[in-house]
Each structure stands twice: as structure tokens, then as C-alpha cells.
PDB file of N, CA and C in Angstrom:
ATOM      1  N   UNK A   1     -11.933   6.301 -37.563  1.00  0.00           N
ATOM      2  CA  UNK A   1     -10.725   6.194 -36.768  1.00  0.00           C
ATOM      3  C   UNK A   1      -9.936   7.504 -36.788  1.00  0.00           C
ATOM      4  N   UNK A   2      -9.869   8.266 -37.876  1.00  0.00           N
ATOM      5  CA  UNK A   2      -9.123   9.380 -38.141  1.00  0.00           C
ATOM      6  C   UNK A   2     -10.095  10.368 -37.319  1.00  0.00           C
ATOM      7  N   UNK A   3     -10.906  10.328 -37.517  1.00  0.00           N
ATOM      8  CA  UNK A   3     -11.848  11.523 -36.683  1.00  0.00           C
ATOM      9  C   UNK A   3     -11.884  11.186 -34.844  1.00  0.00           C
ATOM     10  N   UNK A   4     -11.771   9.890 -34.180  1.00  0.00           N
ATOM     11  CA  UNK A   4     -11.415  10.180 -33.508  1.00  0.00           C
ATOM     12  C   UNK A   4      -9.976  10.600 -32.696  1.00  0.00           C
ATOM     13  N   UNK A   5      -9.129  10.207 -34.159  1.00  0.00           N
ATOM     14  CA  UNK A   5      -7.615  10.961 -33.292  1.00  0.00           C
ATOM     15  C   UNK A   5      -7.694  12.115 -33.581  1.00  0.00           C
ATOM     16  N   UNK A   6      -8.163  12.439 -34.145  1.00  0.00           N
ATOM     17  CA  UNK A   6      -8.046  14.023 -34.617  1.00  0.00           C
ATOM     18  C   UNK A   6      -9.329  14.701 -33.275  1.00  0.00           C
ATOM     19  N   UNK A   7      -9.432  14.206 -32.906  1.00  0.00           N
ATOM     20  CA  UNK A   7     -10.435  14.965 -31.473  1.00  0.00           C
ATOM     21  C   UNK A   7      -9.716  14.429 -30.604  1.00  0.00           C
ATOM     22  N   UNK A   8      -9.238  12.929 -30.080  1.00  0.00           N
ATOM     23  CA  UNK A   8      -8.251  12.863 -29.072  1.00  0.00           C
ATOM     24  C   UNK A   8      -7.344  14.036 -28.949  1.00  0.00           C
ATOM     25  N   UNK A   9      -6.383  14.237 -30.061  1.00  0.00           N
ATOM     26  CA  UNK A   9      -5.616  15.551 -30.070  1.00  0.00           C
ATOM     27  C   UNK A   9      -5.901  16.784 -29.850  1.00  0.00           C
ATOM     28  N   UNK A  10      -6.851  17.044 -30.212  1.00  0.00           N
ATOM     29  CA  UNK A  10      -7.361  18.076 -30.286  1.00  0.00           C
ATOM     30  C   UNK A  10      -7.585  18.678 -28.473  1.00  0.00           C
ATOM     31  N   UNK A  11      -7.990  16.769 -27.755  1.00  0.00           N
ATOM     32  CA  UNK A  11      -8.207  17.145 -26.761  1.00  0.00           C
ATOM     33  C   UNK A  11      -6.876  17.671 -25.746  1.00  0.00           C
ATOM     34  N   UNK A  12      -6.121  16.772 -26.144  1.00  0.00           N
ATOM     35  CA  UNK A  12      -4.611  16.824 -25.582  1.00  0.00           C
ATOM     36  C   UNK A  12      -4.238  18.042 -25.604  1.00  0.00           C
ATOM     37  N   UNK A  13      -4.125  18.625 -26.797  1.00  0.00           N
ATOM     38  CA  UNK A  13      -3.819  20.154 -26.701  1.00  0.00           C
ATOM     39  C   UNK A  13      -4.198  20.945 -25.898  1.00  0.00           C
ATOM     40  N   UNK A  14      -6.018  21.298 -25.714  1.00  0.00           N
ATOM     41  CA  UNK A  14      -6.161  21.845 -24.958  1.00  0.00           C
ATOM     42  C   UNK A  14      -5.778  21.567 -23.507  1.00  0.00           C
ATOM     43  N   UNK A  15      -5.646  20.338 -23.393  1.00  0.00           N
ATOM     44  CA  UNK A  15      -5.623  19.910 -21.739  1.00  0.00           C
ATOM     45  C   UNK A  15      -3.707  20.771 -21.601  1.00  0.00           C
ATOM     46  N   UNK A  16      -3.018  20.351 -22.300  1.00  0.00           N
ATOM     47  CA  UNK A  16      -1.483  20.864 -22.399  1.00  0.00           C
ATOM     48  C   UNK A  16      -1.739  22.168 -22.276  1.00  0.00           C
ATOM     49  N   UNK A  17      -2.446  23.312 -22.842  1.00  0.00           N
ATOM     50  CA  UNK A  17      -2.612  24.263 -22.609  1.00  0.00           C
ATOM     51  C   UNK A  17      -3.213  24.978 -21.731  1.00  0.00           C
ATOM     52  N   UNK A  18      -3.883  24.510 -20.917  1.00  0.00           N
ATOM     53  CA  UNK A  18      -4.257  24.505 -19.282  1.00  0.00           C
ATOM     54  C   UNK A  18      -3.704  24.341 -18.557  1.00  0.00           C
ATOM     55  N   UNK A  19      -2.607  23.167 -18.768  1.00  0.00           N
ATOM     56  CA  UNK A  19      -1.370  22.737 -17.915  1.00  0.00           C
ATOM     57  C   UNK A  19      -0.805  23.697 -17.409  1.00  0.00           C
ATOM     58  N   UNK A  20      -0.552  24.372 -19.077  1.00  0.00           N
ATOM     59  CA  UNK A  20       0.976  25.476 -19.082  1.00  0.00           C
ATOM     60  C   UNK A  20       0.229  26.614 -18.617  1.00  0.00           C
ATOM     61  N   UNK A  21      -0.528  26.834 -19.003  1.00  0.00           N
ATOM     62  CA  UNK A  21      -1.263  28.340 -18.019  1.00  0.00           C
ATOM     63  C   UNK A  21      -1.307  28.404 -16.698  1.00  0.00           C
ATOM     64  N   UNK A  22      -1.573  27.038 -16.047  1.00  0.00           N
ATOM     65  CA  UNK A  22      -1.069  27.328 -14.779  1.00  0.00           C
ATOM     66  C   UNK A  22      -0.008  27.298 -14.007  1.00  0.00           C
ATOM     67  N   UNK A  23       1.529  27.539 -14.969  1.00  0.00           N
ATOM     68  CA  UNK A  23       2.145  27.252 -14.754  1.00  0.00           C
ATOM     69  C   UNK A  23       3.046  28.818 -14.126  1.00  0.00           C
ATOM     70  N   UNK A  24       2.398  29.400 -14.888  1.00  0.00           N
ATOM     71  CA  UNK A  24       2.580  30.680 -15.872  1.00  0.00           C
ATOM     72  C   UNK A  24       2.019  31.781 -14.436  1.00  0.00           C
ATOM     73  N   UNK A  25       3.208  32.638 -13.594  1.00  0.00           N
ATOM     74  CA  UNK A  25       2.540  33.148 -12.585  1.00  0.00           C
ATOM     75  C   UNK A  25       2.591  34.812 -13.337  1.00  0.00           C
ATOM     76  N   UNK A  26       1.236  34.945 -12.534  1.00  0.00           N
ATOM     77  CA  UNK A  26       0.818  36.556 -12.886  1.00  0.00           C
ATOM     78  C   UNK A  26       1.560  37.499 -12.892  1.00  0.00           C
ATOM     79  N   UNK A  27       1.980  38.389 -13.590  1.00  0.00           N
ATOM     80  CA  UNK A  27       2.570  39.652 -13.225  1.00  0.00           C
ATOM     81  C   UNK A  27       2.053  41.001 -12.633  1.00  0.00           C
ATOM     82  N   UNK A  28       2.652  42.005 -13.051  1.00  0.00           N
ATOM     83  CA  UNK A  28       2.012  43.276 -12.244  1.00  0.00           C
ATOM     84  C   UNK A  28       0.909  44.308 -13.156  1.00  0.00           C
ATOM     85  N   UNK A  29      -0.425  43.907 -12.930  1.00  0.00           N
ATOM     86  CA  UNK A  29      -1.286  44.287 -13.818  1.00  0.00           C
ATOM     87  C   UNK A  29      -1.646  45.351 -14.515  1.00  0.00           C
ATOM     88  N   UNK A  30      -1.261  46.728 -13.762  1.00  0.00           N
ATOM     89  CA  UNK A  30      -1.199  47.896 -13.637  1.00  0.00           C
ATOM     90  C   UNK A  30      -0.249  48.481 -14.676  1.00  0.00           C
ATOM     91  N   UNK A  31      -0.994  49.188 -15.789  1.00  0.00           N
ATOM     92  CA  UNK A  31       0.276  49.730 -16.420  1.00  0.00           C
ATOM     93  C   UNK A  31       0.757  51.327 -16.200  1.00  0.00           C
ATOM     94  N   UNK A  32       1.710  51.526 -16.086  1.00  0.00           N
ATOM     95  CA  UNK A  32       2.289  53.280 -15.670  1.00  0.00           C
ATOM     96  C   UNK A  32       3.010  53.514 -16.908  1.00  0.00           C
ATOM     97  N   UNK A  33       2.527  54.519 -17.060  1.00  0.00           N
ATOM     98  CA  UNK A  33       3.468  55.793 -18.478  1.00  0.00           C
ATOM     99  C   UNK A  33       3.283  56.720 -18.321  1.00  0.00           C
ATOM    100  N   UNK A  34       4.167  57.530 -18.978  1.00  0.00           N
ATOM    101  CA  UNK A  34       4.204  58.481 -19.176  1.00  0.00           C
ATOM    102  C   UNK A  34       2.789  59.447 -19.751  1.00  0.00           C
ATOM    103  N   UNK A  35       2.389  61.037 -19.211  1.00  0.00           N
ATOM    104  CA  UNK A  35       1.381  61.409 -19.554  1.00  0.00           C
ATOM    105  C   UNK A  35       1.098  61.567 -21.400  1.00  0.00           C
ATOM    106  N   UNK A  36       2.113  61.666 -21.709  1.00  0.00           N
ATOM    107  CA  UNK A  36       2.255  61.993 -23.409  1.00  0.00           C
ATOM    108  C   UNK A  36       2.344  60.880 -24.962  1.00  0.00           C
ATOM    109  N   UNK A  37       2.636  59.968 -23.493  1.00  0.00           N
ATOM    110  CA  UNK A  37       3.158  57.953 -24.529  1.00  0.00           C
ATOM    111  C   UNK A  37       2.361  58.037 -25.511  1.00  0.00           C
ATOM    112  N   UNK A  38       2.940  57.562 -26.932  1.00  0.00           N
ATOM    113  CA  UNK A  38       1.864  57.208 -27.622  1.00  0.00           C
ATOM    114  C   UNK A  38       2.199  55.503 -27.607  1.00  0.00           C
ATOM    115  N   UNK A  39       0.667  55.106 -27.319  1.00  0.00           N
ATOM    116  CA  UNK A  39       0.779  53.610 -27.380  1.00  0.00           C
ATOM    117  C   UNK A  39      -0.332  53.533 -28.607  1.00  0.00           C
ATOM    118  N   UNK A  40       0.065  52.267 -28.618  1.00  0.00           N
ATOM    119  CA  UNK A  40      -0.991  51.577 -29.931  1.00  0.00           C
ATOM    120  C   UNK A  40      -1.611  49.986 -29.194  1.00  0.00           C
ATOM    121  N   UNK A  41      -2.509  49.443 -29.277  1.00  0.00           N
ATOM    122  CA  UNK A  41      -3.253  48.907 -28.449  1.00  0.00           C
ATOM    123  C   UNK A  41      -2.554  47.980 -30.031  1.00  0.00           C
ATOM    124  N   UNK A  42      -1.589  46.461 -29.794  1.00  0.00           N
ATOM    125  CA  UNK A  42      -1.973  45.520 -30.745  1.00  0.00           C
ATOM    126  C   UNK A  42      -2.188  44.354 -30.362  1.00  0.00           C
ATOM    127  N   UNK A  43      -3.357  43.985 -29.537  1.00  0.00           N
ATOM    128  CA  UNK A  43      -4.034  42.775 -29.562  1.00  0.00           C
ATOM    129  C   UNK A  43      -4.970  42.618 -27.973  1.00  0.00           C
ATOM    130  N   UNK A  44      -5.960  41.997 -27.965  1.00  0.00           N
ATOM    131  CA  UNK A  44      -6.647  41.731 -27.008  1.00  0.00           C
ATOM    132  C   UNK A  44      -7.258  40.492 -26.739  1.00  0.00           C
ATOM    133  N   UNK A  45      -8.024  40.141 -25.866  1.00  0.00           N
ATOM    134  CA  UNK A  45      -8.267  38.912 -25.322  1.00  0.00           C
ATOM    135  C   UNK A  45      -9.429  38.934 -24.555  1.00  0.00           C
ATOM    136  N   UNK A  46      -9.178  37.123 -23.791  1.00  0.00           N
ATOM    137  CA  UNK A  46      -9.486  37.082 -22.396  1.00  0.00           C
ATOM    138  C   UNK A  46      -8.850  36.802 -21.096  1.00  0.00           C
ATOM    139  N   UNK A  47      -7.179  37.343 -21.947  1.00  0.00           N
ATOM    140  CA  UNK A  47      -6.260  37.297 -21.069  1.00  0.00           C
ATOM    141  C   UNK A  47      -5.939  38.902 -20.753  1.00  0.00           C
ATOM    142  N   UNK A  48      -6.210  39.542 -21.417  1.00  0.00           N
ATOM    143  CA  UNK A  48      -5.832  40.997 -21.218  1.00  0.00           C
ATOM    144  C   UNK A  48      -5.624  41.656 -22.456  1.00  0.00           C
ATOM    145  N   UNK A  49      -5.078  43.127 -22.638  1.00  0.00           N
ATOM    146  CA  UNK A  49      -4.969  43.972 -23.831  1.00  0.00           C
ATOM    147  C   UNK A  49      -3.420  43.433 -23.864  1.00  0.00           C
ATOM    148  N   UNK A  50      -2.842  44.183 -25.245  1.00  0.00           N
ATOM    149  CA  UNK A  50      -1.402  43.705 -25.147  1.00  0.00           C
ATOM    150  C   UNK A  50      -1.138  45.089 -25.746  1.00  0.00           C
ATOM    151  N   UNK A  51      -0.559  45.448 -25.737  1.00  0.00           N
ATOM    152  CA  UNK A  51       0.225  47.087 -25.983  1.00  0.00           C
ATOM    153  C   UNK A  51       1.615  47.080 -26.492  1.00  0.00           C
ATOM    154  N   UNK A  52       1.963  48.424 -27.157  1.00  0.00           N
ATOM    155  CA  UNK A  52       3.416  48.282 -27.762  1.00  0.00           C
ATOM    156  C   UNK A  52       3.272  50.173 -27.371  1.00  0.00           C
ATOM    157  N   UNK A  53       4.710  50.331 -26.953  1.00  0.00           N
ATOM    158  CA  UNK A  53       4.763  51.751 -26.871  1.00  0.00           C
ATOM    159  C   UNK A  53       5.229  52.264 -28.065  1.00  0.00           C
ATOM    160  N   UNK A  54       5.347  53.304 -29.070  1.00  0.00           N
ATOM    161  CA  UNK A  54       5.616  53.672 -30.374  1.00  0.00           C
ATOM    162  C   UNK A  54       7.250  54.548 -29.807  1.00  0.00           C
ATOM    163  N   UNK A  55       7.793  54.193 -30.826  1.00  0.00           N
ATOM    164  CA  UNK A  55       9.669  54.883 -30.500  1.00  0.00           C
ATOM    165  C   UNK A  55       9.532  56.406 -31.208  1.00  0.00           C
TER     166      UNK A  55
END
């Protein structure tokens, strides 16, 4: 019984998280900087890179 709520949920989540992704509209993909920026690349995906510019 516990193993199947614990996969019901499991399923719920993901389905909630599909929900909300399409909820979620695209932005502007293209990134522009400066020729000299130092960026640091902190994290990636299969949603995209995620970047932080350094101060």
C-alpha cells in the first residue's frame, strides 16, 4: 500500500511539473555582453546553461 502511494505521488509531481512548465512562457534566448565579461557558467541542463556575470 505504501509503495503504491509513494509512486501515485511520485506521479502527481511529475504531472504538476509539466503543468507548471507550460505555464512558464519563454524568454529571449540570446545572450549579449560585453566583449571582456567574465562569466562563470553555474549550472546546466535540458533547459539551457544558467550563467552568473562575476562583479
Amino acid at each position: 500500500m505504501v509503495v503504491i502511494l509513494s509512486q501515485c505521488m511520485r506521479l502527481f509531481i511529475c504531472l504538476a511539473t509539466l503543468a507548471f512548465a507550460q505555464t512558464i512562457s519563454p524568454t529571449d534566448r540570446n545572450i549579449t555582453m560585453d566583449r571582456n565579461a567574465a562569466i562563470v557558467i553555474v549550472g546546466g541542463g535540458p533547459a539551457g546553461i544558467h550563467y552568473a556575470t562575476l562583479l
